[in-house]
N, C-alpha and C. Protein backbone atom coordinates (compact mmCIF):
# COMPACT_ATOMS: atom_id res chain seq x y z
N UNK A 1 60.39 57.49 67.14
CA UNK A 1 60.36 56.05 67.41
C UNK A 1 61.50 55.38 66.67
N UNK A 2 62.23 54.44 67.31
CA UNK A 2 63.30 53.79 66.17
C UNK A 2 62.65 52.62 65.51
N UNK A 3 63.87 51.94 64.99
CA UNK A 3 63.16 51.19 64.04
C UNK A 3 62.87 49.87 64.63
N UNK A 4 61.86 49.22 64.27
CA UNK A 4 60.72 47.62 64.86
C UNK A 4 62.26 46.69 64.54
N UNK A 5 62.28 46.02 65.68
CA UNK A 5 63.00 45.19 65.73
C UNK A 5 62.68 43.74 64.75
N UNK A 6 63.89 42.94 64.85
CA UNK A 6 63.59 41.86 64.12
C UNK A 6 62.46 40.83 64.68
N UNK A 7 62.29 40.83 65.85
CA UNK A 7 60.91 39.82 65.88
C UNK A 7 59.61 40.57 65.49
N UNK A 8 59.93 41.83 65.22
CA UNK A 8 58.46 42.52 65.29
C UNK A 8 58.29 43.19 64.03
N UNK A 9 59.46 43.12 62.86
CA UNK A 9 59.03 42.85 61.73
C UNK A 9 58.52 41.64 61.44
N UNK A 10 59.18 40.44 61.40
CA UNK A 10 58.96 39.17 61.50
C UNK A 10 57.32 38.66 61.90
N UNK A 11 56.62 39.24 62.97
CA UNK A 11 55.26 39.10 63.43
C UNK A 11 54.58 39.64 62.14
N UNK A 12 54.70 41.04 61.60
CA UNK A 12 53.91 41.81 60.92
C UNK A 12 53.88 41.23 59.68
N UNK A 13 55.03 40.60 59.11
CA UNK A 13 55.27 39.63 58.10
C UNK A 13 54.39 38.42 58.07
N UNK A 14 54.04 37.61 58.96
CA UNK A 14 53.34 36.59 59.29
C UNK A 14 52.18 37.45 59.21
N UNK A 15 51.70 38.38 59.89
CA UNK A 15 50.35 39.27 60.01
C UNK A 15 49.89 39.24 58.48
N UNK A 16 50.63 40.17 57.58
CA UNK A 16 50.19 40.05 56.35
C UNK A 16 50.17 38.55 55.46
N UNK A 17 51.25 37.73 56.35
CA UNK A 17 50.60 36.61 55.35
C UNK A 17 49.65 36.03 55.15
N UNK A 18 48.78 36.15 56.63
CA UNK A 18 47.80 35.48 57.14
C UNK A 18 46.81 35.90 56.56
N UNK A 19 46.40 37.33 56.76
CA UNK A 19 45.76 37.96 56.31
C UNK A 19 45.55 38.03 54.53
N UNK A 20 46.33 37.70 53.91
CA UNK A 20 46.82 37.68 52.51
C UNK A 20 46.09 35.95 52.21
N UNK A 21 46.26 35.21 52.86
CA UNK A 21 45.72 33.49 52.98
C UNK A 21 44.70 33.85 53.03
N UNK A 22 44.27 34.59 53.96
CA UNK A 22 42.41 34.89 54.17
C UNK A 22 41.73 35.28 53.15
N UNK A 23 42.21 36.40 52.45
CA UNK A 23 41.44 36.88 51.43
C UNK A 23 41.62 36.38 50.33
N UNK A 24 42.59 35.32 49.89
CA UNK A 24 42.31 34.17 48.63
C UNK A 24 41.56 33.36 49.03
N UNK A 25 41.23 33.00 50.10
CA UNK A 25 40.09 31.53 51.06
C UNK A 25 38.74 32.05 50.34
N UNK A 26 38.74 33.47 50.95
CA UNK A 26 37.40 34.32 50.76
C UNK A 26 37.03 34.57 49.24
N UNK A 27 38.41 34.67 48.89
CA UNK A 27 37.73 34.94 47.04
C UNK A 27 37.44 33.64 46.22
N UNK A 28 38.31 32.66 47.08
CA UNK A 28 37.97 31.11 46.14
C UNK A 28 35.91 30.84 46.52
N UNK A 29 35.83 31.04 47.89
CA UNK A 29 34.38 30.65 48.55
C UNK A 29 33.91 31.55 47.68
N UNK A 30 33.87 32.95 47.39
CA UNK A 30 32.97 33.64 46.38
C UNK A 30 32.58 33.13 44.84
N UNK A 31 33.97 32.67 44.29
CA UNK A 31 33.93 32.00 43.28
C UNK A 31 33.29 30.81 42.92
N UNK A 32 33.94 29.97 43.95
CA UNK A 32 32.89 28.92 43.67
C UNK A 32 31.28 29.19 44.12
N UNK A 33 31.47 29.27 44.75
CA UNK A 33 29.43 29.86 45.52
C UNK A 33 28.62 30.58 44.03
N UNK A 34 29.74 31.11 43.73
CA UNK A 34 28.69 31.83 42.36
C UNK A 34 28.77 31.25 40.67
N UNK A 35 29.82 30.14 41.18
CA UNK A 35 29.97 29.44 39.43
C UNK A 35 29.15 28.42 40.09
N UNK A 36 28.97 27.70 41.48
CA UNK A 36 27.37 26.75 41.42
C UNK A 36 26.15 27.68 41.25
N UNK A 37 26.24 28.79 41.77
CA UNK A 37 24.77 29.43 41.44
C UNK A 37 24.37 29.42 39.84
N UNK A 38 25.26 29.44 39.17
CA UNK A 38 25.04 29.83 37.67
C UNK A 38 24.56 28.48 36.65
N UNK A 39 25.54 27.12 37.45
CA UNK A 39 25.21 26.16 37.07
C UNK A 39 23.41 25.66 37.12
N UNK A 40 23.57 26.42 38.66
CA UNK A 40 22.11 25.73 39.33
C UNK A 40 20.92 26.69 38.44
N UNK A 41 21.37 27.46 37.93
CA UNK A 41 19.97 28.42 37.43
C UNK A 41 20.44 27.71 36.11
N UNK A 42 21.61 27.62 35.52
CA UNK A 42 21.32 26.92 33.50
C UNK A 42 20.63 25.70 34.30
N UNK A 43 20.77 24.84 34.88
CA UNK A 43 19.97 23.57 35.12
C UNK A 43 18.27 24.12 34.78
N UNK A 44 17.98 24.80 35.92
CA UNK A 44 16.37 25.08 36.03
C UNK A 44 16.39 25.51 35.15
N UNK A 45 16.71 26.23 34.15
CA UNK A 45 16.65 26.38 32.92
C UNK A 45 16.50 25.88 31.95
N UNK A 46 17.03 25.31 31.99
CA UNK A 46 17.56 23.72 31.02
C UNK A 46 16.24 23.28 31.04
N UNK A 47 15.53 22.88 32.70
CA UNK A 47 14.54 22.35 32.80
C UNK A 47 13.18 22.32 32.46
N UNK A 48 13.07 23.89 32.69
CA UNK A 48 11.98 24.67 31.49
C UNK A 48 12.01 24.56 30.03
N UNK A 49 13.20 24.70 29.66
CA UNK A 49 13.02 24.34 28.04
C UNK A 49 12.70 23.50 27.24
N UNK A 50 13.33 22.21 28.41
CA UNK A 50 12.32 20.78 27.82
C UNK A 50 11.08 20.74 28.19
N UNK A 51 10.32 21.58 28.57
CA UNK A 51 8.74 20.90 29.18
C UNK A 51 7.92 22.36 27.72
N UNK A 52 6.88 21.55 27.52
CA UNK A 52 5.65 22.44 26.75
C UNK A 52 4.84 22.65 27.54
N UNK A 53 3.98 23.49 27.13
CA UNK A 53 2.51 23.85 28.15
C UNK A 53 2.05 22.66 29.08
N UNK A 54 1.76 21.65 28.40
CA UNK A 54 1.10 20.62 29.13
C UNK A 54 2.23 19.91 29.80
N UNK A 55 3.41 20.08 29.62
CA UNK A 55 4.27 19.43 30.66
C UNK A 55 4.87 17.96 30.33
N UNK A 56 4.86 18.22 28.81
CA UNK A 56 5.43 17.34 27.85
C UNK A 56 6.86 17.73 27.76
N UNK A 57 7.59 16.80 27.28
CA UNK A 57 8.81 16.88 26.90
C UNK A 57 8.83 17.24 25.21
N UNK A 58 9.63 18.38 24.26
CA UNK A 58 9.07 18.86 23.36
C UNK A 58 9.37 17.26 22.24
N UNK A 59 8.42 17.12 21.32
CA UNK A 59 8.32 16.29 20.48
C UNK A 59 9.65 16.41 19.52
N UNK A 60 9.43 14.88 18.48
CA UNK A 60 10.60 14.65 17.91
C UNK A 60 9.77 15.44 16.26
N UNK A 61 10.49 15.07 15.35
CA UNK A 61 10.12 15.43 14.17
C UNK A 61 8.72 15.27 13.72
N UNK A 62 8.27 15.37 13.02
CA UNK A 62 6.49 15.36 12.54
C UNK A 62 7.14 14.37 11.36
N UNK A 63 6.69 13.13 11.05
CA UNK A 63 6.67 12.12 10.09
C UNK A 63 6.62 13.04 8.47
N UNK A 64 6.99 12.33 7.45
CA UNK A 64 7.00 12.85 6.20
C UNK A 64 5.36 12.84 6.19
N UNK A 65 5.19 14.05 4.97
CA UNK A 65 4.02 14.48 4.25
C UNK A 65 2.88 15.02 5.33
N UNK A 66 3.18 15.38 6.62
CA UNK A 66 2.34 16.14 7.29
C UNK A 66 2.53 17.91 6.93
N UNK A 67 1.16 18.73 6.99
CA UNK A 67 0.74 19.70 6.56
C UNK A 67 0.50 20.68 7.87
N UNK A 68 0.89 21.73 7.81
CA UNK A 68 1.05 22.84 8.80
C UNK A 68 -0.02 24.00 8.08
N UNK A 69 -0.58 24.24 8.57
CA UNK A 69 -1.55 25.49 8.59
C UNK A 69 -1.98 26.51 9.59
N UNK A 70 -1.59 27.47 9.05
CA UNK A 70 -2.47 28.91 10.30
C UNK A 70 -3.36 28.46 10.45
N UNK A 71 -3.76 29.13 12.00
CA UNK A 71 -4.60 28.58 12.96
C UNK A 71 -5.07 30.16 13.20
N UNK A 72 -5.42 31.60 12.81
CA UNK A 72 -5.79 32.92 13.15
C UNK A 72 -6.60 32.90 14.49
N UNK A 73 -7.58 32.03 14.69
CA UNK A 73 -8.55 32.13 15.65
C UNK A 73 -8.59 30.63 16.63
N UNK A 74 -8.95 31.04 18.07
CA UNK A 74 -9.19 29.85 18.97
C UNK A 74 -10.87 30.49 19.54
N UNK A 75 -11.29 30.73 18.92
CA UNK A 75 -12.50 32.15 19.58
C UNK A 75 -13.42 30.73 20.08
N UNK A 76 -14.15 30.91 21.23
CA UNK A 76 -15.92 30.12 21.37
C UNK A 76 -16.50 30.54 21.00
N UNK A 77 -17.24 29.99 19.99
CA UNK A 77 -18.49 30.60 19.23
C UNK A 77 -19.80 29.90 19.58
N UNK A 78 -20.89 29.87 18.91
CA UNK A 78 -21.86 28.70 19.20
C UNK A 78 -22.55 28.64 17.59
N UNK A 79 -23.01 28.03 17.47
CA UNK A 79 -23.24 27.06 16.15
C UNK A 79 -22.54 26.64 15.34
N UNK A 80 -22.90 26.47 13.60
CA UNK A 80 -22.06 25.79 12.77
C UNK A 80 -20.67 26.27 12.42
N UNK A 81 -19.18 26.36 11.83
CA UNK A 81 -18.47 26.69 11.68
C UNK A 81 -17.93 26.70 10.51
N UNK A 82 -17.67 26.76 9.15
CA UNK A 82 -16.96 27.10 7.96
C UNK A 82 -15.23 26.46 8.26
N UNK A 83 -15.00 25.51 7.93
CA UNK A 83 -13.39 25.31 8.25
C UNK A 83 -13.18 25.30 7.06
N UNK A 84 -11.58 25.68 6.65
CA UNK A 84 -11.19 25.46 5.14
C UNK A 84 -10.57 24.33 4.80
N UNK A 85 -10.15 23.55 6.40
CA UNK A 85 -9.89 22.28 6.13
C UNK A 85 -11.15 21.54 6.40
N UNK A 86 -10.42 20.10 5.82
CA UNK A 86 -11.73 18.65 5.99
C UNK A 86 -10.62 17.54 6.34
N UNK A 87 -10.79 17.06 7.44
CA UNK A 87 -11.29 17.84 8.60
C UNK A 87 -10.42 19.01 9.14
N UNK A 88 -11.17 19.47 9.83
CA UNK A 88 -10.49 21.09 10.36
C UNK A 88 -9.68 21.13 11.43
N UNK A 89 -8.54 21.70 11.40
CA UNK A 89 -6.99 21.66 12.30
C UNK A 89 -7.26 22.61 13.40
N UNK A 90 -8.40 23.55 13.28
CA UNK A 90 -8.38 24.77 14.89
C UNK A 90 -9.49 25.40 13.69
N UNK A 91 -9.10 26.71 14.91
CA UNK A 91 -10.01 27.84 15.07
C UNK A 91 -11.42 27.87 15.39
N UNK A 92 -12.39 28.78 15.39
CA UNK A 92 -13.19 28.94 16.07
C UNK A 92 -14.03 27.57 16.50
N UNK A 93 -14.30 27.70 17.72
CA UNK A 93 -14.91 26.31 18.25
C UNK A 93 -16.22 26.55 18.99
N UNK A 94 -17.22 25.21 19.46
CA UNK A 94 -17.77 25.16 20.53
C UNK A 94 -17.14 25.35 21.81
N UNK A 95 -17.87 25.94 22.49
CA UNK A 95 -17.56 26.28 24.22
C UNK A 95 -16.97 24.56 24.76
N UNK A 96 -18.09 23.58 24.10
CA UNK A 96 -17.54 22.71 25.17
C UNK A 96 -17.19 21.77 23.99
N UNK A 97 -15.76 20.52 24.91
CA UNK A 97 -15.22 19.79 23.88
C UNK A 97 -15.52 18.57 23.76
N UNK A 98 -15.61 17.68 22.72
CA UNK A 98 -15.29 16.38 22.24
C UNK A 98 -14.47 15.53 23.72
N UNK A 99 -14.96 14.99 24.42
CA UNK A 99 -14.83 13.58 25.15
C UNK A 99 -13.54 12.84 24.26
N UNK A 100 -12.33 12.63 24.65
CA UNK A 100 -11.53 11.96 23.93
C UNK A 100 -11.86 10.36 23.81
N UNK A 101 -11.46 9.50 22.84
CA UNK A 101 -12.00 7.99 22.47
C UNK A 101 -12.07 7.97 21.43
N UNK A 102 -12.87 6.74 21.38
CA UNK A 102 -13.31 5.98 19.81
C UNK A 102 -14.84 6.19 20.17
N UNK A 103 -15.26 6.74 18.45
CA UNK A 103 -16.61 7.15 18.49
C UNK A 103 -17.07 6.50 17.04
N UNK A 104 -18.23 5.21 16.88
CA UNK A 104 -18.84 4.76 15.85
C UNK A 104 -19.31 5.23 14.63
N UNK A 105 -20.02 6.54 15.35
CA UNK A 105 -20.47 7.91 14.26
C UNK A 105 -19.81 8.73 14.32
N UNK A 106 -19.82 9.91 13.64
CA UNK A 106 -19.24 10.86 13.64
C UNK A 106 -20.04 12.07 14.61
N UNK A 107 -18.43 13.18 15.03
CA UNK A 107 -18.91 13.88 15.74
C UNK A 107 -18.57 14.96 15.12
N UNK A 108 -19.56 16.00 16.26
CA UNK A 108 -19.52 17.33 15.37
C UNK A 108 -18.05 18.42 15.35
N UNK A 109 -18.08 19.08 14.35
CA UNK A 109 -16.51 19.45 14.04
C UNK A 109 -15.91 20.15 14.98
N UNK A 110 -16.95 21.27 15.61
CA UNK A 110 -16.54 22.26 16.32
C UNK A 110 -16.73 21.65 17.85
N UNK A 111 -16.79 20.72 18.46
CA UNK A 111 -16.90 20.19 20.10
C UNK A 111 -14.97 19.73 19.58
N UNK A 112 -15.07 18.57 18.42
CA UNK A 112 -14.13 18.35 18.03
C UNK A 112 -12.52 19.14 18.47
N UNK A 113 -12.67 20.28 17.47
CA UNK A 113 -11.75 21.44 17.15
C UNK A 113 -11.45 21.73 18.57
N UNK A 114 -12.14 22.11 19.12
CA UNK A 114 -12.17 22.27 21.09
C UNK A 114 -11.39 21.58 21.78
N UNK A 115 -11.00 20.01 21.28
CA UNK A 115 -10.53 19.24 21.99
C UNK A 115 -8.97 19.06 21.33
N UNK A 116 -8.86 19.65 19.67
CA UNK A 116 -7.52 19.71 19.38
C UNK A 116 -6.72 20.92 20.17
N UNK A 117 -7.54 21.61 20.30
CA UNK A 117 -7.34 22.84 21.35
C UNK A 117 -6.57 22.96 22.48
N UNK A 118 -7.17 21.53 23.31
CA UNK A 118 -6.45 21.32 24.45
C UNK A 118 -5.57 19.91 24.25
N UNK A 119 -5.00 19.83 22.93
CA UNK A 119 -3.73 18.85 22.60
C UNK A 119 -3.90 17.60 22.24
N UNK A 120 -5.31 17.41 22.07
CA UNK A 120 -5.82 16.25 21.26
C UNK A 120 -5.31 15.59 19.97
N UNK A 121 -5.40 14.41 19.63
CA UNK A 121 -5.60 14.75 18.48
C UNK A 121 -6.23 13.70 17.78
N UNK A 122 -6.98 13.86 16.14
CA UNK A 122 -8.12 13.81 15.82
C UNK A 122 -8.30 12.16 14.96
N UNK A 123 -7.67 11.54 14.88
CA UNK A 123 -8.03 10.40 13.65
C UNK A 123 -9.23 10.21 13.18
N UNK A 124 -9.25 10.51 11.81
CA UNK A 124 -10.99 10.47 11.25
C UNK A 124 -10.52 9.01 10.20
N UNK A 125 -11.78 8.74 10.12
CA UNK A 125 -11.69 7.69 8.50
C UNK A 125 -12.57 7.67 7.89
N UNK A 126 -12.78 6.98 6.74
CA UNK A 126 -14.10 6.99 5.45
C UNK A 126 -15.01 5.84 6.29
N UNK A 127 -16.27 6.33 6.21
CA UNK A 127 -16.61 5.22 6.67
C UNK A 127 -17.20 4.12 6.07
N UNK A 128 -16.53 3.46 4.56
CA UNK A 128 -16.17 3.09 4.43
C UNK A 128 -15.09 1.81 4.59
N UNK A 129 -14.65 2.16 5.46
CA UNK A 129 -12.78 1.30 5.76
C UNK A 129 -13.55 0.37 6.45
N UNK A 130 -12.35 -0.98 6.41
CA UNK A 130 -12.69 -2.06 6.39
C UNK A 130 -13.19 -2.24 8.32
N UNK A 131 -13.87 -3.37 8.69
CA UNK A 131 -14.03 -3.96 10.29
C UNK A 131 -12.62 -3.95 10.66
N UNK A 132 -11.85 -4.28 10.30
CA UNK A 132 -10.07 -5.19 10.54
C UNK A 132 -9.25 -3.37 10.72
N UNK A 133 -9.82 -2.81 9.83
CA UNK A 133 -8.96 -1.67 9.97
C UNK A 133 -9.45 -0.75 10.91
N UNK A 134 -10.75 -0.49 10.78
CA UNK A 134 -11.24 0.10 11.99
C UNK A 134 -10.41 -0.16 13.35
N UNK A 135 -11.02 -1.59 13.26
CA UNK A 135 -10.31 -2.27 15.00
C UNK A 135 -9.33 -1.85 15.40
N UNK A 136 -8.12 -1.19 14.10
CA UNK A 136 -6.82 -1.50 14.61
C UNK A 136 -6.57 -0.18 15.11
N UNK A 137 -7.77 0.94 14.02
CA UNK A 137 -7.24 2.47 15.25
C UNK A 137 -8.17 2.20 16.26
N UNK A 138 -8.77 1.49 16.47
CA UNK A 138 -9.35 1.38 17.74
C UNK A 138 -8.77 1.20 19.08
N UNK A 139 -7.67 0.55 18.32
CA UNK A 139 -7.10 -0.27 19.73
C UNK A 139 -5.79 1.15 19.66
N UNK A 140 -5.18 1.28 18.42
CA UNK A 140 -4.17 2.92 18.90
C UNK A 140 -4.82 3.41 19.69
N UNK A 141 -6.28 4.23 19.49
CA UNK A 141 -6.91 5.06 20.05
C UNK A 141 -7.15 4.57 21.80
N UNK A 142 -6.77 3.46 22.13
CA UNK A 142 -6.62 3.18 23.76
C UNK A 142 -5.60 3.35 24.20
N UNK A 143 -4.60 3.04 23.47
CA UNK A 143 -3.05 3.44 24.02
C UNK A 143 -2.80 5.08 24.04
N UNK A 144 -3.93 5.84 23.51
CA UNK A 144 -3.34 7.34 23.84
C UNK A 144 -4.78 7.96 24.55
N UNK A 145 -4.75 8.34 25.44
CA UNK A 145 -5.31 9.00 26.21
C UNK A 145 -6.06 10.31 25.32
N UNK A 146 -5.42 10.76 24.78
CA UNK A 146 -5.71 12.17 23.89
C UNK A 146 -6.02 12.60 22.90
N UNK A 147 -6.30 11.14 22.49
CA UNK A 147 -6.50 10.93 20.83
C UNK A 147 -8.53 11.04 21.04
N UNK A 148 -8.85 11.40 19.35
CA UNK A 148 -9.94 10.80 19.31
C UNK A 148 -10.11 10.52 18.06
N UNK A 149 -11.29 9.57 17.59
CA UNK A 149 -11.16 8.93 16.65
C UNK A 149 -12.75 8.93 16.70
N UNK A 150 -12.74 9.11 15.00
CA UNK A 150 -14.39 8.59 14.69
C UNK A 150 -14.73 8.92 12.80
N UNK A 151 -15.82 8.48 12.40
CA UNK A 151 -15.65 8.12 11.17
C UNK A 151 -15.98 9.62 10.59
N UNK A 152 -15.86 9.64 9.60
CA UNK A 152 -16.00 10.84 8.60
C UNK A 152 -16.82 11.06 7.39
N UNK A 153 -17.75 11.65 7.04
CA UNK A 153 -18.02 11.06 5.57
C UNK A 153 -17.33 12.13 4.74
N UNK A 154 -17.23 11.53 3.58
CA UNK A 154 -16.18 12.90 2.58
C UNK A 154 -15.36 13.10 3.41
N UNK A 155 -14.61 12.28 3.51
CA UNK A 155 -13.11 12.39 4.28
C UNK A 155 -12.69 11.99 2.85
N UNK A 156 -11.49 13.13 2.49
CA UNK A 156 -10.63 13.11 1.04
C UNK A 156 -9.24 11.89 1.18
N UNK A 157 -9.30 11.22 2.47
CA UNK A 157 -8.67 10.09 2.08
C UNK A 157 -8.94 9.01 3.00
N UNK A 158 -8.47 7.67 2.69
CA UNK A 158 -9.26 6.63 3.80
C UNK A 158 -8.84 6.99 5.16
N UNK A 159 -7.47 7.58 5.45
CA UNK A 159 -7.21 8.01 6.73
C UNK A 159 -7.03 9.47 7.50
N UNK A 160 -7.35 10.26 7.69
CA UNK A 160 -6.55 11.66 7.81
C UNK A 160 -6.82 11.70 9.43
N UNK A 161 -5.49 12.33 10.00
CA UNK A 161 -5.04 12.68 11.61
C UNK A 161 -4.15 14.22 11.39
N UNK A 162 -5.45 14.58 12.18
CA UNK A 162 -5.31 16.10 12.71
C UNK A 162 -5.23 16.30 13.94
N UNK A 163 -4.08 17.81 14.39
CA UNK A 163 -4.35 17.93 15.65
C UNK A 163 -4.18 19.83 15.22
N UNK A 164 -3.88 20.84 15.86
CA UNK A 164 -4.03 21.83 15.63
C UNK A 164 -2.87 22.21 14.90
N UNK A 165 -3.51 22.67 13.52
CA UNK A 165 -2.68 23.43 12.90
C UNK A 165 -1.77 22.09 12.16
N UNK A 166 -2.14 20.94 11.95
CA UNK A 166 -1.57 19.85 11.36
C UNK A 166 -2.39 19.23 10.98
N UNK A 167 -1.96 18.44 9.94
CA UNK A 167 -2.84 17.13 8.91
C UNK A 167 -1.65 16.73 8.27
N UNK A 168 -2.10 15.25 8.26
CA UNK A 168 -1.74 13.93 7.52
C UNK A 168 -2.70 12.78 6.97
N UNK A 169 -2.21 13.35 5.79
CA UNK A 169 -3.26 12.42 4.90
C UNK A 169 -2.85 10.55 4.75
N UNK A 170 -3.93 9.53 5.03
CA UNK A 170 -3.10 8.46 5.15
C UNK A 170 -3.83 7.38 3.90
N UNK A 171 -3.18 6.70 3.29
CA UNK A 171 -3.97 5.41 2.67
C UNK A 171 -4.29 4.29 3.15
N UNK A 172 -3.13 4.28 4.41
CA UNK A 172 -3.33 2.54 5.16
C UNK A 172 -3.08 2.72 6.57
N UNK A 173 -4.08 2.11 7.36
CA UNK A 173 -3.56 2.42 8.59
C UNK A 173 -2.77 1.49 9.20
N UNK A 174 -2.08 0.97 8.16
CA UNK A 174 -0.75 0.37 9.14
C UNK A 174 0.59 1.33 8.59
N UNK A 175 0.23 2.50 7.94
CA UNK A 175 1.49 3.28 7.94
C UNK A 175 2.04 3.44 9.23
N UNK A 176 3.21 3.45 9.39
CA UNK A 176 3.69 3.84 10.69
C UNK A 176 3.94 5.43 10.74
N UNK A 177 3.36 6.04 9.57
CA UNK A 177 3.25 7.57 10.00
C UNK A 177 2.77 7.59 10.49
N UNK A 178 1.37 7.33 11.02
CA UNK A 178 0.02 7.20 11.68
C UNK A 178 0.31 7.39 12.87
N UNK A 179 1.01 6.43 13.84
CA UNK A 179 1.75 6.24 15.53
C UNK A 179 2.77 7.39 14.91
N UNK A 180 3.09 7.45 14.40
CA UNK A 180 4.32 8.80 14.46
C UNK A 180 3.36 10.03 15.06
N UNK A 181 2.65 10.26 14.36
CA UNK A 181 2.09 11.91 14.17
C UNK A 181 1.43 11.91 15.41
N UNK A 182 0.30 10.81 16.05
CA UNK A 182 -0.12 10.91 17.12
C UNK A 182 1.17 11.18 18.47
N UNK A 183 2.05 10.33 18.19
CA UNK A 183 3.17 10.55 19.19
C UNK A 183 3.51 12.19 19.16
N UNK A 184 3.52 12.61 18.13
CA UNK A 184 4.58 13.91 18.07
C UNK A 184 3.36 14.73 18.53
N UNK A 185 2.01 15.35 18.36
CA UNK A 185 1.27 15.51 18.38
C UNK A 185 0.43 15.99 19.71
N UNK A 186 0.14 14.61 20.01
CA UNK A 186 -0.06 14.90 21.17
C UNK A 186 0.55 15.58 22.70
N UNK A 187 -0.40 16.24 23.05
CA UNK A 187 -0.11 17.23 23.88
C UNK A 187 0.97 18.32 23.05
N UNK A 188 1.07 18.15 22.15
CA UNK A 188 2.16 19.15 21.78
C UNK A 188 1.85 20.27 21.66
N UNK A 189 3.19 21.24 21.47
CA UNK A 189 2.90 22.64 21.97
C UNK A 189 2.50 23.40 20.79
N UNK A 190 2.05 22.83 19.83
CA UNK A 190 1.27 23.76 18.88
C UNK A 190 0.18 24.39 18.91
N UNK A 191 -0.77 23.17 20.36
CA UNK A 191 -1.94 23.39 20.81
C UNK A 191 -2.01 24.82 21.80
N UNK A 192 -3.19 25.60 21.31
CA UNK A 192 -3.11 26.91 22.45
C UNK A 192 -2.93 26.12 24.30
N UNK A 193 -3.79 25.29 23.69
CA UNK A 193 -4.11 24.66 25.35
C UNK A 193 -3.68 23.64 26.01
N UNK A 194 -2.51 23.11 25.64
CA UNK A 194 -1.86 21.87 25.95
C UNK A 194 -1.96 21.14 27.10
N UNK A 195 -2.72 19.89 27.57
CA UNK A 195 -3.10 19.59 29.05
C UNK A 195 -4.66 20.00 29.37
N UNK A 196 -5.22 20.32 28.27
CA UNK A 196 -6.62 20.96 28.85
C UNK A 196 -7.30 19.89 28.47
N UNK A 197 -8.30 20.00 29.44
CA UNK A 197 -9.46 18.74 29.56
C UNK A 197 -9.76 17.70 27.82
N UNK A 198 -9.87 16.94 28.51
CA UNK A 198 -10.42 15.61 27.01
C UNK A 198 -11.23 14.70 27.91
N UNK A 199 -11.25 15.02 29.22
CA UNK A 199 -13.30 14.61 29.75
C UNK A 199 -14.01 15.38 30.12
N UNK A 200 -14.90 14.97 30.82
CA UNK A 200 -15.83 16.15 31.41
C UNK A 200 -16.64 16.64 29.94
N UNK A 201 -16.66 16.31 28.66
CA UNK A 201 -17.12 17.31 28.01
C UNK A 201 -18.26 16.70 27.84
N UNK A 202 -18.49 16.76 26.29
CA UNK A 202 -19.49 16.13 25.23
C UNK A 202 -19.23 14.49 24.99
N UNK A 203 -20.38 13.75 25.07
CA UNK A 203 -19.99 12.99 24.08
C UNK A 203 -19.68 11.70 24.69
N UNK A 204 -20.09 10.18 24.49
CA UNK A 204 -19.87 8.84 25.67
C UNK A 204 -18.85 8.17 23.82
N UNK A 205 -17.54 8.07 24.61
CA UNK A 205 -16.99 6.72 23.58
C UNK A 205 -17.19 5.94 24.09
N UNK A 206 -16.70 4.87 23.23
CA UNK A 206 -16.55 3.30 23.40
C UNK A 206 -15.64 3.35 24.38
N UNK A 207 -15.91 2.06 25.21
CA UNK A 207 -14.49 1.24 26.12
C UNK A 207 -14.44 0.26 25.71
């Protein structure tokens, strides 16, 4: 065969250029297609990391002088319970829980504990403390859904707010630790059960 003339090198030249255009088109579409895929999965990612069990966004700091304690057991038991705290931050509980609200008397520890369980959390007081002060966690205790509140006797200070595996001891309830700890607290992911029932249980509060 002799040799390809000048238009028909010239074609084959264009052939490979074309072809050469094509497969940078094709490698840019791969590239990008797979640096959005990567974006799109850190996003959903991203998105999971901010949510806790209950589907909270994770809390800010825990206020000064709050107390962290092992929690070994979430077990249902049935009768009285031994806590080493007063009042008690978790472990073994009643089957069924504490009704979240404001409660006049006091309730029992372990329906209680049940309800820090599922991300509650607990405001006790002396009962003792004044009408004026009462009122005023009364009225916190409406602005949070998850809270519960009720008096204490031998409560080791006029205020203490527990939720699992936390305590804060208070002198006044206009500390603004008080709205801190409930904020951080609630629903938070310290709780085994974050999002789990606070009706349906035990127990009629106040409205």
């Amino acid at each position: 065969m002799g040799r390809p003339s000048a238009a028909e090198a010239a074609g084959r030249a264009r052939l490979e250029r074309v072809r050469a255009d094509q497969h940078r088109a094709n490698r840019r579409r791969v590239i990008t297609v797979a640096a959005g895929t990567v974006v799109l999965i850190a996003l959903v990612v991203a998105g999971f990391a901010t949510l806790d069990l209950g589907g909270r966004p994770p809390s800010s700091q825990p206020p000064p002088g709050v107390q962290v304690f092992p929690v070994p057991s979430a077990d249902h038991v049935a009768g009285l319970v031994r806590y080493p705290q007063t009042p008690p931050v978790g472990g073994p509980h009643a089957q069924v829980w504490q009704n979240c609200g404001a409660y006049p008397t006091p309730v029992a520890n372990e329906n209680a504990v049940h309800s820090l369980e599922h991300g509650a959390v607990w405001v006790t007081y002396q009962p003792s403390l004044s009408a004026a002060a009462v009122a005023e966690l009364r009225d916190l205790a409406s602005q949070h859904p998850r809270m519960l509140l009720s008096p204490f006797p031998g409560l080791p200070a006029p205020v203490v707010a527990s939720a699992w595996g936390a305590q804060l001891r208070l002198s006044d309830v206009k500390d603004p630790r008080l709205a801190k700890f409930v904020a951080v607290y609630e629903l938070g992911r310290q709780a085994p059960e974050p999002g789990g029932e606070c009706t349906g249980g035990i127990g009629t509060p106040l409205r």
